[in-house]
C-alpha atoms as a PDB file:
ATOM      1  CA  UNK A   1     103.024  94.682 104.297  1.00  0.00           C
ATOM      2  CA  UNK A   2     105.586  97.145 104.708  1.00  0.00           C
ATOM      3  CA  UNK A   3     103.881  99.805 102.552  1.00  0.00           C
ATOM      4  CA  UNK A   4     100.945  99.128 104.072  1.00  0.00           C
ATOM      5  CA  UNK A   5     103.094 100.043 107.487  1.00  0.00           C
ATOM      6  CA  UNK A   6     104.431 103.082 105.407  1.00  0.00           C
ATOM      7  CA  UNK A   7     100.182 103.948 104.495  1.00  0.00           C
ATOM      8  CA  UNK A   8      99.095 103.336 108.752  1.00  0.00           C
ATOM      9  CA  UNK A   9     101.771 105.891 109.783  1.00  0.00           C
ATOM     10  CA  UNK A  10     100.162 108.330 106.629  1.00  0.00           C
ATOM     11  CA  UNK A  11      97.097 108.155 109.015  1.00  0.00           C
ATOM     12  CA  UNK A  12      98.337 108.704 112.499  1.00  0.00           C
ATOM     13  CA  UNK A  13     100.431 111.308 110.736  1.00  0.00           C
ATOM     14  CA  UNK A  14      97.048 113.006 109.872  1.00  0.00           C
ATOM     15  CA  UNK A  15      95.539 112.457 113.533  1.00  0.00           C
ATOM     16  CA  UNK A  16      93.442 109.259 112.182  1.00  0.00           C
ATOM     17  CA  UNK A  17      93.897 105.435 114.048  1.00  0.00           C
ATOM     18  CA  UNK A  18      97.017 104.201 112.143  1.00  0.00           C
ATOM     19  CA  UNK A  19      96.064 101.710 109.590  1.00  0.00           C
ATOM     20  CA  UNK A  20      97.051 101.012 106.156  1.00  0.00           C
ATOM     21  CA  UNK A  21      95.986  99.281 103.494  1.00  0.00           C
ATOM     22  CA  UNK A  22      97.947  98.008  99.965  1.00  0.00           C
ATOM     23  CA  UNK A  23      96.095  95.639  97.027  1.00  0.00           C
ATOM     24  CA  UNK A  24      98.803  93.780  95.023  1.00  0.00           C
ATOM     25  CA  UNK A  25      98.364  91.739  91.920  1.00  0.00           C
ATOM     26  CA  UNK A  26     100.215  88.815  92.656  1.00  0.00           C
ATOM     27  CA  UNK A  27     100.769  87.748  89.594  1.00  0.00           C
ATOM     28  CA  UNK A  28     102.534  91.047  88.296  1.00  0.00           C
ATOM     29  CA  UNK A  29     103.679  92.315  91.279  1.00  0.00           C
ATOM     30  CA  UNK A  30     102.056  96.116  90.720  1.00  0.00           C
ATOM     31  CA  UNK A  31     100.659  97.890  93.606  1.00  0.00           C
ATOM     32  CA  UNK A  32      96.738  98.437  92.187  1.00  0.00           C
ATOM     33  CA  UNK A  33      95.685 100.693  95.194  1.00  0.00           C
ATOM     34  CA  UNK A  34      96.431 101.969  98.516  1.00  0.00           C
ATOM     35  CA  UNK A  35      94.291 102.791 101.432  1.00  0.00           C
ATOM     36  CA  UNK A  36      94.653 104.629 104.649  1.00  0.00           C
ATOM     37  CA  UNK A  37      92.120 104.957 107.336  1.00  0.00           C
ATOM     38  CA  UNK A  38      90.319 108.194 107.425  1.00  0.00           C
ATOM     39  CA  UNK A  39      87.105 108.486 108.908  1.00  0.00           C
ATOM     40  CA  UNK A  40      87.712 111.939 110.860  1.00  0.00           C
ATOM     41  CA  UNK A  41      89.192 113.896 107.742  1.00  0.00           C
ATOM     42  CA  UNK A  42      86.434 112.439 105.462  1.00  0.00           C
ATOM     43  CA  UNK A  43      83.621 113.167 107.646  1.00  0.00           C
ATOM     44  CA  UNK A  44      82.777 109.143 106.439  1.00  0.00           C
ATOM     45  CA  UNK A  45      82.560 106.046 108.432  1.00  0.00           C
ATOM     46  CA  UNK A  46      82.876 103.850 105.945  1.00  0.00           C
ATOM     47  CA  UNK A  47      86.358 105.383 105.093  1.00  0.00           C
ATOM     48  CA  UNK A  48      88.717 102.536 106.645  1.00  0.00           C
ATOM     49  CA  UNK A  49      91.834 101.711 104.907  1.00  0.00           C
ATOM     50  CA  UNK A  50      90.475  98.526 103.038  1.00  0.00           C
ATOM     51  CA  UNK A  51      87.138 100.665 101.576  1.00  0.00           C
ATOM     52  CA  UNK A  52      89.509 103.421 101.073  1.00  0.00           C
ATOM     53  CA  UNK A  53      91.569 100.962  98.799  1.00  0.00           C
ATOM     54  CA  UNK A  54      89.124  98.702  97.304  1.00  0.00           C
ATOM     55  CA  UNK A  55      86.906 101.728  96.160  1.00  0.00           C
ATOM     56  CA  UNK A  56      90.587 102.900  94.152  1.00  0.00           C
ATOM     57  CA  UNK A  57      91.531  99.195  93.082  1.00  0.00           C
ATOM     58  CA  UNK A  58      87.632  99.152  91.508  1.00  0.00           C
ATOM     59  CA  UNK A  59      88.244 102.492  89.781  1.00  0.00           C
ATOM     60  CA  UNK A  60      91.891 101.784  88.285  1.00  0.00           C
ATOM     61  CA  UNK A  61      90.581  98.401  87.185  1.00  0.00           C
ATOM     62  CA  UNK A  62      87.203  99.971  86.131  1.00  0.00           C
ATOM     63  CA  UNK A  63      85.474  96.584  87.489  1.00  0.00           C
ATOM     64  CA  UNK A  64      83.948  95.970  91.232  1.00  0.00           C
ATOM     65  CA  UNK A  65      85.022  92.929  90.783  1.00  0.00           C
ATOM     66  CA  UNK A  66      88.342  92.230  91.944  1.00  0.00           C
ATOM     67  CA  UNK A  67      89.777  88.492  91.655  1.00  0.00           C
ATOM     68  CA  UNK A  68      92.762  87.432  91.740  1.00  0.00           C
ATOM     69  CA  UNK A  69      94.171  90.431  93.942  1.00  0.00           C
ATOM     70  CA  UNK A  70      95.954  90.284  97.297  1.00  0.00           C
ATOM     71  CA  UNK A  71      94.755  93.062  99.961  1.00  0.00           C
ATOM     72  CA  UNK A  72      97.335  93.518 102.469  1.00  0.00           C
ATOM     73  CA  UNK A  73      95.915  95.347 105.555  1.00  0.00           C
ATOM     74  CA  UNK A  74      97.879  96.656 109.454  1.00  0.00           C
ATOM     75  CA  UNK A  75      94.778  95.480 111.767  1.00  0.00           C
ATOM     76  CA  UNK A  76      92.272  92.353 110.911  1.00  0.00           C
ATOM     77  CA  UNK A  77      88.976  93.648 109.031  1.00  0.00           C
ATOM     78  CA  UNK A  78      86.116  94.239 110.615  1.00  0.00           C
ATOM     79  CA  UNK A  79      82.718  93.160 109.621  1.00  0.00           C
ATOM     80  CA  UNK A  80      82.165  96.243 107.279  1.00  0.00           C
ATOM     81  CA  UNK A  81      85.512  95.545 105.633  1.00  0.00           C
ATOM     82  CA  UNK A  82      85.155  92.147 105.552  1.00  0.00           C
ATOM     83  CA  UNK A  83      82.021  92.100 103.873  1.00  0.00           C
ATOM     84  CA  UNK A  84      83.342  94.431 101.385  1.00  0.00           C
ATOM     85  CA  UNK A  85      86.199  92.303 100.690  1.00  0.00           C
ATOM     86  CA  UNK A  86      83.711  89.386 100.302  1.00  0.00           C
ATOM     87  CA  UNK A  87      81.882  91.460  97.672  1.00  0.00           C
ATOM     88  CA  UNK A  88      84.671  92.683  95.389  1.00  0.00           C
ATOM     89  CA  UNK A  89      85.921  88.544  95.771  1.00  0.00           C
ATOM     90  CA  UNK A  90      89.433  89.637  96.747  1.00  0.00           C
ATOM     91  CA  UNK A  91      91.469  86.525  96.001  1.00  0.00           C
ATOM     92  CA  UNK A  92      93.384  86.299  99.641  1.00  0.00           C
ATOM     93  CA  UNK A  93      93.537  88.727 102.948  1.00  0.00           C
ATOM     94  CA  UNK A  94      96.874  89.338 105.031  1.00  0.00           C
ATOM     95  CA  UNK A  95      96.730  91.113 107.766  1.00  0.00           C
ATOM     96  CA  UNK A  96      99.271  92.447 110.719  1.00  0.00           C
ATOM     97  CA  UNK A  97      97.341  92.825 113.950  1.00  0.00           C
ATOM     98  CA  UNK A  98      94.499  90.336 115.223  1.00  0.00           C
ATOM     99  CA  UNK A  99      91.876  92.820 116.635  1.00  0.00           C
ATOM    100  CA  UNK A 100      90.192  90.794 119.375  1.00  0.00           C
ATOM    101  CA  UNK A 101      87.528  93.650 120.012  1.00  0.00           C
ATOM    102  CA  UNK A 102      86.398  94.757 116.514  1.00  0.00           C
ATOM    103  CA  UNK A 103      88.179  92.593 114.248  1.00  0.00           C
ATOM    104  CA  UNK A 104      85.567  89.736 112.267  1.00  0.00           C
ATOM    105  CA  UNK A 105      87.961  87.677 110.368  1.00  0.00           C
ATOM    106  CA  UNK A 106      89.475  85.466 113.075  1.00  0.00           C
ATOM    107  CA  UNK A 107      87.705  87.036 115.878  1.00  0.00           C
ATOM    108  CA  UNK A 108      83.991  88.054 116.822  1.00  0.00           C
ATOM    109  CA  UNK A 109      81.411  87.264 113.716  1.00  0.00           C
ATOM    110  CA  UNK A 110      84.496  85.248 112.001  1.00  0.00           C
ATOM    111  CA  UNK A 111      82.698  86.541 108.459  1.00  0.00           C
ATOM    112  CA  UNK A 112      84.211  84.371 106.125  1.00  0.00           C
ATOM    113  CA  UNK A 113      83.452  81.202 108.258  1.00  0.00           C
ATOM    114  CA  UNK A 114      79.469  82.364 107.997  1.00  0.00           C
ATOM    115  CA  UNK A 115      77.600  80.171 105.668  1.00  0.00           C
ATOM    116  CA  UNK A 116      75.796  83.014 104.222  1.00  0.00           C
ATOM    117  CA  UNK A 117      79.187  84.303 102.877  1.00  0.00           C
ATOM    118  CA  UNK A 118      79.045  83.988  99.355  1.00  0.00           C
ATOM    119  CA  UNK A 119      82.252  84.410  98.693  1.00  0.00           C
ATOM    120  CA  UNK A 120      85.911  83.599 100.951  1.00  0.00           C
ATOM    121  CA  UNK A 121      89.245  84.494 100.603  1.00  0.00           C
ATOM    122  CA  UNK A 122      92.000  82.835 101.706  1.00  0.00           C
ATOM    123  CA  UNK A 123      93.271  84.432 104.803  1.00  0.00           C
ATOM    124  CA  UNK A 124      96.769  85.306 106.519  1.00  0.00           C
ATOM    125  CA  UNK A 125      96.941  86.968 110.145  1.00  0.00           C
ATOM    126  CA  UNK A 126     100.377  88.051 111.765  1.00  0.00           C
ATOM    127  CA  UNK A 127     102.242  89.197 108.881  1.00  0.00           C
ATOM    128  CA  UNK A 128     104.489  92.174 110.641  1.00  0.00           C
ATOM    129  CA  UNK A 129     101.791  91.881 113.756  1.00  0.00           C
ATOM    130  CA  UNK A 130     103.911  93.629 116.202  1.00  0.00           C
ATOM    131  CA  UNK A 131     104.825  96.430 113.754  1.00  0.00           C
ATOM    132  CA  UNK A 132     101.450  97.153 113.526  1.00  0.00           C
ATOM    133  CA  UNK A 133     100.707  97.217 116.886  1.00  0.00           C
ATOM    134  CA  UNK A 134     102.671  99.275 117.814  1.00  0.00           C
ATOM    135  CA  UNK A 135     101.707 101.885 116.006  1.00  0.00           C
ATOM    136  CA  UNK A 136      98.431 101.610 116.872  1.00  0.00           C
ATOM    137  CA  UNK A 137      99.976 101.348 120.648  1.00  0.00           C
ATOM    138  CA  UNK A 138     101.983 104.399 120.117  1.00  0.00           C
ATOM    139  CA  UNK A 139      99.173 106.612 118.688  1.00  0.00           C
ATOM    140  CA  UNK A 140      96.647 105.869 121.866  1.00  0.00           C
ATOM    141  CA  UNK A 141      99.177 106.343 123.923  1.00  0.00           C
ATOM    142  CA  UNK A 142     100.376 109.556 122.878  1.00  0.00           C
ATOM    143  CA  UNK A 143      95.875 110.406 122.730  1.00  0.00           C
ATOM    144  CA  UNK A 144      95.835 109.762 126.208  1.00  0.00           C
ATOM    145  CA  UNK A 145      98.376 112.076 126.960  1.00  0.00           C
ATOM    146  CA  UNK A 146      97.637 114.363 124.732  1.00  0.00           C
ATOM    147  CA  UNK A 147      99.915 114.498 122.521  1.00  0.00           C
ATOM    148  CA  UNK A 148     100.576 114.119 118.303  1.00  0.00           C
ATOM    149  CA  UNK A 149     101.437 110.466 117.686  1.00  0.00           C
END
């Protein structure tokens, strides 16, 4: 969780909402792909920092499918990233942050809990929570005032 801390502060560095994103193999230990958000730069809104990270674990493992991987993420997924995670049939989800407004894992649509969910990780929230929040804290504050984060 800590590089994914090291990958949120990447985006706020770069003027996009701080969160990271790493996928480990668990059973190796190697980093397969990192994410960070970045919608604005991208010009995409599909470009969180789990789609950012799943579309590069895909690639290095030349497979969408992508079992048996741990994706490590700053805020709780929302529905987009959720289902996405669903789809590639990542193995288990940890995440910092609970996002009560736009977050679908344990909040809102609760995605994995849906019966049409064909496929459900096991799950993890609070993992370096406050970490994470704060930097997303940090970054709106320093919006509303103006300022670089």
């Amino acid at each position: 969780m800590h590089m994914a801390l090291a990958c949120a502060q990447a985006a706020a560095d770069t003027g996009e909402t701080p969160v990271g994103c790493v996928i480990v193999d668990e059973t190796t230990g190697e980093v397969v792909a990192e994410g960070r958000n970045g919608p604005i730069g991208a010009h995409d809104p599909t470009a969180h920092a789990e789609i950012v990270a799943l579309r590069a674990a895909a690639a290095k493992r030349e497979n969408y499918r992508l079992t048996g991987l741990t994706l490590y993420v700053t805020l709780e997924p929302c529905a987009m990233c959720a289902g996405a995670i669903s789809h590639a049939r990542i193995g288990r989800v940890v995440w910092g942050a609970d996002d009560p407004k736009g977050g679908a894992v344990a909040h809102g649509p609760r995605f994995f809990d849906q019966p049409t969910c064909h496929w459900r990780p096991a799950t993890t929230g609070g993992v370096l929570a406050d970490e994470g929040a704060e930097l997303l804290r940090a970054f709106f504050r320093a919006r509303r005032k103006g300022t670089a984060a």
